[in-house]
Every structure is written in C-alpha cells, then in structure tokens.
Protein backbone atom coordinates (compact mmCIF):
# COMPACT_ATOMS: atom_id res chain seq x y z
CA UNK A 1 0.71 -10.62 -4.48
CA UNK A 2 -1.78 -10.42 -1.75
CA UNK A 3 -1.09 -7.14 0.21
CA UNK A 4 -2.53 -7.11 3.86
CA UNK A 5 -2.66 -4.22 5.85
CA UNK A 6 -3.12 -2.82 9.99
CA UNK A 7 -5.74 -0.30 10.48
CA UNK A 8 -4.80 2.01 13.70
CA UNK A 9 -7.09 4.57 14.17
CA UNK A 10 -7.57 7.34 16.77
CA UNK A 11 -11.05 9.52 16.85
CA UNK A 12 -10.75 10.69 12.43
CA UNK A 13 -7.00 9.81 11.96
CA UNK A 14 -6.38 6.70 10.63
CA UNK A 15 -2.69 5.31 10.04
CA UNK A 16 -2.77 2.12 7.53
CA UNK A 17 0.72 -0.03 6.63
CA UNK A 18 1.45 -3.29 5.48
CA UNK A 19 2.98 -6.24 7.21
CA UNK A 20 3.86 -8.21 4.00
CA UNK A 21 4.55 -5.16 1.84
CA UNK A 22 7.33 -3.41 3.60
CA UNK A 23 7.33 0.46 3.67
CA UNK A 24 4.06 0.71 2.62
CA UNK A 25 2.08 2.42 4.76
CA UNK A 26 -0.88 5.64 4.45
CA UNK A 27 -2.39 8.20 6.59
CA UNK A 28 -6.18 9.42 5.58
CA UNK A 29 -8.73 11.45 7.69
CA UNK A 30 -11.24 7.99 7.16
CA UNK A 31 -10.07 4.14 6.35
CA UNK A 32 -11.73 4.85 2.82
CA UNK A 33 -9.26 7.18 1.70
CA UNK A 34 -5.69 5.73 3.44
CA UNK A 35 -7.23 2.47 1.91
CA UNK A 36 -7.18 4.36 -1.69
CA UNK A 37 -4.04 5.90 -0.99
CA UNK A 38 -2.55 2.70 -0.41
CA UNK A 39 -3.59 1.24 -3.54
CA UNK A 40 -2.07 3.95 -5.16
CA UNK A 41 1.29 3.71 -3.12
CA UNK A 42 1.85 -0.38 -3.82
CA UNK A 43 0.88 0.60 -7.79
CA UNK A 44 3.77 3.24 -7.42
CA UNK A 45 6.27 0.77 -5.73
CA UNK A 46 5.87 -1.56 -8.50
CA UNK A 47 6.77 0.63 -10.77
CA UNK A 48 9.52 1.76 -8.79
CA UNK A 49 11.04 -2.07 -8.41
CA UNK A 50 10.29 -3.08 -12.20
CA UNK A 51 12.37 0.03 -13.40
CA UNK A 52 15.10 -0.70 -10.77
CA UNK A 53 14.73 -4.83 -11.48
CA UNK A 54 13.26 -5.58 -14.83
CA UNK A 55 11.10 -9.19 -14.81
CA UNK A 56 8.92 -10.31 -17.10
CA UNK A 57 6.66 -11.17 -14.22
CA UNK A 58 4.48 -8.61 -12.80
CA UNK A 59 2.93 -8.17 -9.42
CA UNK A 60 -0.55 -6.74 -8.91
CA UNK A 61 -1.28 -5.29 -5.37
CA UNK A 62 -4.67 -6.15 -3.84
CA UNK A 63 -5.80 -4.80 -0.42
C-alpha cells in the first residue's frame, strides 16, 4: 500500500495526515521529522490491524 500524505505547515509547525490511510496523521517542528513519525505511526497501525485481523497478506507503508 502506497500511503500519501498533506503537508500543512505554518512558520516551524508542520501538521502531516493521510488521505488514503485514515487516522494517520503527525505533528513535527520540520516535515523531516512528522514525515519519520509517520512512518513509524502506519508501521504501528499495521500491527495494530494484523493482531485485531490476522491475514497472511501483509501491507508495507511507503510515504
């Protein structure tokens, strides 16, 4: 899966989410680090949904 994102950012804040990964979304003082953070977050809901729905699929996140 192919995760694309929104950058929104205001002076140093920078908000990041998804609009084909729902809930997914990152703050960061810089679009490096809400852009790590996110990788981190769709890694986590991943896990999250293979524990709650076991496939024998698997879905890697790229930003």
């Amino acid at each position: 899966m192919r995760i694309t994102c929104v950058w929104e950012h205001n002076g140093n804040d920078t908000i990041m989410y998804s609009n084909n990964y729902i809930g997914a979304f990152t703050r960061g003082k810089t679009k490096e680090i809400a852009l790590a953070k996110m990788q981190q977050n769709s890694k986590m809901k991943d896990l999250e949904f293979d524990l709650l729905f076991p496939t024998k699929e698997k879905v890697n996140g790229r930003i």
